[in-house]
C-alpha atoms as a PDB file:
ATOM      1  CA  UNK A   1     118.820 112.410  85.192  1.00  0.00           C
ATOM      2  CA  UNK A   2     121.360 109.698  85.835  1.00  0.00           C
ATOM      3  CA  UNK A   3     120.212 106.444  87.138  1.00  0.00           C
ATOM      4  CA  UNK A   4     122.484 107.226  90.344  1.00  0.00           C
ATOM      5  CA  UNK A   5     120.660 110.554  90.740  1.00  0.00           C
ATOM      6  CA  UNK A   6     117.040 108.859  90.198  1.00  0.00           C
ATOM      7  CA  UNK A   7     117.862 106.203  93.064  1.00  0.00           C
ATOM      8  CA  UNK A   8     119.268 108.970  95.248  1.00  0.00           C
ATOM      9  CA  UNK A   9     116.347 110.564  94.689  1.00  0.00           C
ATOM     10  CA  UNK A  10     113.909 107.742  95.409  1.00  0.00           C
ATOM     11  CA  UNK A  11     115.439 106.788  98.644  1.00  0.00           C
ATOM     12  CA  UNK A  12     115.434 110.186  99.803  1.00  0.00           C
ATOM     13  CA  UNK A  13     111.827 110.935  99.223  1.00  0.00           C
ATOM     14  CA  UNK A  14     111.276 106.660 100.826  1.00  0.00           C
ATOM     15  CA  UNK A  15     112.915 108.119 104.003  1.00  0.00           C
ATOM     16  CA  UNK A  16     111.196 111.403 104.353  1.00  0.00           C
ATOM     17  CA  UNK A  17     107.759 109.769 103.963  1.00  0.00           C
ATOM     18  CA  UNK A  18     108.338 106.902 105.921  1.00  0.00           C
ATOM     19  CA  UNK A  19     106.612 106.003 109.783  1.00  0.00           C
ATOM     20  CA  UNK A  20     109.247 106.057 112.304  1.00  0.00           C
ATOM     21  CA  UNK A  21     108.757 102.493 112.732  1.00  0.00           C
ATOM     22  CA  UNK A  22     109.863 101.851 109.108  1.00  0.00           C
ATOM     23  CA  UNK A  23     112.442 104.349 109.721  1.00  0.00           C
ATOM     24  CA  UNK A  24     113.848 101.849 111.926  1.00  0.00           C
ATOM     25  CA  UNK A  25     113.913  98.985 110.063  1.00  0.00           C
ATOM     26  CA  UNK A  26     115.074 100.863 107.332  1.00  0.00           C
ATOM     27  CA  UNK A  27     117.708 101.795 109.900  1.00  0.00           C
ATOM     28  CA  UNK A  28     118.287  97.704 110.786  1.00  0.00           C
ATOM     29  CA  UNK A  29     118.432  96.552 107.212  1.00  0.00           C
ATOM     30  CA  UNK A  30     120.966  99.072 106.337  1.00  0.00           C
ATOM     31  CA  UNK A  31     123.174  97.969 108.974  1.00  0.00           C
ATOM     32  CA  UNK A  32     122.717  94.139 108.205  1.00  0.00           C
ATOM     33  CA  UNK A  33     124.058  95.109 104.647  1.00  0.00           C
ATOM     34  CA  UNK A  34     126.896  97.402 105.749  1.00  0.00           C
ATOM     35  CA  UNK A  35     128.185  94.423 108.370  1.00  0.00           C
ATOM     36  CA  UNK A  36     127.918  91.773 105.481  1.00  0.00           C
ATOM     37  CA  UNK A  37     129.959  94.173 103.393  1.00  0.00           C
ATOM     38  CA  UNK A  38     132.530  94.216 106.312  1.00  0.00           C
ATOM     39  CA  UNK A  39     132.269  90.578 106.803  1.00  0.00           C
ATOM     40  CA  UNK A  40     133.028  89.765 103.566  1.00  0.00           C
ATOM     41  CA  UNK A  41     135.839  92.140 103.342  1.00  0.00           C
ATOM     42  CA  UNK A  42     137.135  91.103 106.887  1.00  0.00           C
ATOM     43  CA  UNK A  43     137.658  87.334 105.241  1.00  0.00           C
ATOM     44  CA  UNK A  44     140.174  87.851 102.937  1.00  0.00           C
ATOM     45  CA  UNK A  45     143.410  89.462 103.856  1.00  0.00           C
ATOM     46  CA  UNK A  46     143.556  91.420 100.448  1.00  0.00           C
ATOM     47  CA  UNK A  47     140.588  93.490 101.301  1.00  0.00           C
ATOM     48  CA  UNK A  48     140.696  93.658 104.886  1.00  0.00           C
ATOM     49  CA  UNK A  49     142.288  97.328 105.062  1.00  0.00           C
ATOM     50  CA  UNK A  50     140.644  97.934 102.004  1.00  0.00           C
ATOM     51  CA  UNK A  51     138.739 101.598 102.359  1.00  0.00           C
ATOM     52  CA  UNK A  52     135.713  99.853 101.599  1.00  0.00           C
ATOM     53  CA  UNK A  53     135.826  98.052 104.548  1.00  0.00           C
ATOM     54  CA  UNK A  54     136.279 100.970 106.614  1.00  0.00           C
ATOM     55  CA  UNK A  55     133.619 102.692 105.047  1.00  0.00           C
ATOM     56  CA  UNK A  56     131.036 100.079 105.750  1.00  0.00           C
ATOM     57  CA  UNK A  57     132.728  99.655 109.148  1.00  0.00           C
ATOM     58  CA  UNK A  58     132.201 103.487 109.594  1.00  0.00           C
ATOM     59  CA  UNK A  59     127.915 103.331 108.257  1.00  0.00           C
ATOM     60  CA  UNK A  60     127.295 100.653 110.266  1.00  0.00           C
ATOM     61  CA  UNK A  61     128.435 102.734 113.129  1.00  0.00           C
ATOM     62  CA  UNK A  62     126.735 105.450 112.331  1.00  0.00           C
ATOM     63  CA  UNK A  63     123.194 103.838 111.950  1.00  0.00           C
ATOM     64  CA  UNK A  64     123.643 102.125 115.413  1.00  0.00           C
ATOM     65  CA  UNK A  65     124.649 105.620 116.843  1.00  0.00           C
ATOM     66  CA  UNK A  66     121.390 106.848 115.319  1.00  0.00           C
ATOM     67  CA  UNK A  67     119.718 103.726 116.820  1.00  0.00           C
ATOM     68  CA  UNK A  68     121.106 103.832 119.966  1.00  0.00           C
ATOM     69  CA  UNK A  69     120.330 107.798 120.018  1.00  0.00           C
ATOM     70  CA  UNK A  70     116.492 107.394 119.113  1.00  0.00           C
ATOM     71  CA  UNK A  71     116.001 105.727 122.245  1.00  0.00           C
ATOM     72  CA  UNK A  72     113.394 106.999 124.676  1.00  0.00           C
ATOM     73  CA  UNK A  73     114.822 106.383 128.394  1.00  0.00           C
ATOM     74  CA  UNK A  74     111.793 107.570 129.855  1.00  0.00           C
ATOM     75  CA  UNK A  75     109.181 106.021 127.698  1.00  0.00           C
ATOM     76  CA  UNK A  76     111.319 103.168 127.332  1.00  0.00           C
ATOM     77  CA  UNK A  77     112.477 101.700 130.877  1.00  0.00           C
ATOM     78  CA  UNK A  78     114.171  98.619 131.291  1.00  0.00           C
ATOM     79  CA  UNK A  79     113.609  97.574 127.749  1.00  0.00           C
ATOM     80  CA  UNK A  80     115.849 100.725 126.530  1.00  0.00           C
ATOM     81  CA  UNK A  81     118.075 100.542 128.561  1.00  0.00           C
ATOM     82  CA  UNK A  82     118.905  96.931 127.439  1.00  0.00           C
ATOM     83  CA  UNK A  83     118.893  97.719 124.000  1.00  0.00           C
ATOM     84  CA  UNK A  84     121.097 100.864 125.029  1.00  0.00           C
ATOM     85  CA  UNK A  85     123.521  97.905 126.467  1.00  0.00           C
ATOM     86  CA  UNK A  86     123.286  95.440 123.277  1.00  0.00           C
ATOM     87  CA  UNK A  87     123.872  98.718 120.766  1.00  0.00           C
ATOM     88  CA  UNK A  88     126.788  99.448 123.125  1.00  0.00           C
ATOM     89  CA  UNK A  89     128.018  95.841 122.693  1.00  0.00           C
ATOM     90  CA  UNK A  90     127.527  96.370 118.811  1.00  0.00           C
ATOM     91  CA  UNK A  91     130.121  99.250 118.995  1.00  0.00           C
ATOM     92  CA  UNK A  92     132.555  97.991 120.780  1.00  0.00           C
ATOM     93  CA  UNK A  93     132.975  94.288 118.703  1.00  0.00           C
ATOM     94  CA  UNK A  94     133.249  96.778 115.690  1.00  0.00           C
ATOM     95  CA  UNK A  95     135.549  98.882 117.347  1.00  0.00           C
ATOM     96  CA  UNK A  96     137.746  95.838 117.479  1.00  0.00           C
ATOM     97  CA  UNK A  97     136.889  94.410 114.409  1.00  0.00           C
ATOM     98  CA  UNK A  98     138.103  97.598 113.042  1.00  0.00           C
ATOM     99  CA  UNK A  99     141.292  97.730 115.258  1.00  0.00           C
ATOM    100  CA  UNK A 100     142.217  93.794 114.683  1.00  0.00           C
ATOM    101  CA  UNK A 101     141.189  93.894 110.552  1.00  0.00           C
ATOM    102  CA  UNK A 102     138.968  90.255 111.612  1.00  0.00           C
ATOM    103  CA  UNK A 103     135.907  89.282 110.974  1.00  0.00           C
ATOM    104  CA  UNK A 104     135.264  87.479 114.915  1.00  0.00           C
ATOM    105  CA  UNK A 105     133.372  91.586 115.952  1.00  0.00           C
ATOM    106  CA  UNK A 106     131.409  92.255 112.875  1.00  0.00           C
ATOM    107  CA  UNK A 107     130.180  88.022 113.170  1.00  0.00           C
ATOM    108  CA  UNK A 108     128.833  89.474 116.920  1.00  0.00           C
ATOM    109  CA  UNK A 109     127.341  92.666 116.123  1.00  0.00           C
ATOM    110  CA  UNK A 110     125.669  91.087 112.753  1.00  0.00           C
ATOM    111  CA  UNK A 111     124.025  88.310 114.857  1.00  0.00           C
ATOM    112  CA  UNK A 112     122.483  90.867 117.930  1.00  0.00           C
ATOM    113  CA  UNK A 113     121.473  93.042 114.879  1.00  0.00           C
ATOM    114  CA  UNK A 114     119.755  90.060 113.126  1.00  0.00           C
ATOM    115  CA  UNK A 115     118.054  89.242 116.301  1.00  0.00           C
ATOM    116  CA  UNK A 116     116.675  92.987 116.788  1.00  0.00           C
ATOM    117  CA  UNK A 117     115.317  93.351 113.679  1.00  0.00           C
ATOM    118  CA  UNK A 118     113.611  89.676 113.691  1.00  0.00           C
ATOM    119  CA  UNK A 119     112.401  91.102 117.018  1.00  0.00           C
ATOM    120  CA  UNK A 120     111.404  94.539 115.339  1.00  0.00           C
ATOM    121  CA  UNK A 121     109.993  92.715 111.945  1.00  0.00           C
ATOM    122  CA  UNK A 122     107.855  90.603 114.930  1.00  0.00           C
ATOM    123  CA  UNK A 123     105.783  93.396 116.563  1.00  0.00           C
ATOM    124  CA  UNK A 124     106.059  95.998 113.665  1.00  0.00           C
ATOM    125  CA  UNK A 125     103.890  95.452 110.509  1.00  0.00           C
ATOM    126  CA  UNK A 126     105.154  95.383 106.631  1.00  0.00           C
END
């Protein structure tokens, strides 16, 4: 077994056994690395249409879809619907950082992200 295959392997079996709570920040850290990939990227014009940049671009939308799709409107009240609004907000300044090849969107969604998961890492346990 390749080490590619053994890590594939390990993070697989680290997301079927995990709590849904660590599912989520699982969920938040993967996005804070996908929009650092995209930031970087975004900051020099050589790599700003790079496919790598649309690929992180492209995961970090997916994981706030997935996000924005695990909430509970009826459990969750006010409080999902505002996180409903700032995962909405995330989209959109990627959907324009993808459209305008800058870094000004990803800079946005990165910092409500950050702030989430500082919230998340708050009331959530290691």
């Amino acid at each position: 077994m390749s080490y590619a295959q053994a890590a594939a392997t390990y993070q697989r079996n680290a997301v079927m056994t995990a709590s849904p709570e660590k599912l989520v920040r699982m969920l938040y850290d993967g996005a804070l690395k996908h929009l650092e990939k995209c930031r970087i990227g975004l900051t020099d014009s050589k790599t700003a249409r790079s496919p790598d940049v649309g690929q992180s671009l492209s995961r970090v939308m997916g994981i706030i879809g997935e996000l924005r799709a695990a909430l509970d409107h009826a459990a969750g009240g006010e409080l999902s619907k505002d996180l409903d609004r700032l995962y909405e907000y995330c989209l959109d300044q990627l959907s324009q950082a993808n459209l305008s090849r800058t870094p000004v969107g990803v800079a946005n969604a990165a910092q409500v992200m950050r702030t989430l998961k500082e919230g998340w890492d708050g009331i959530i346990p290691a």
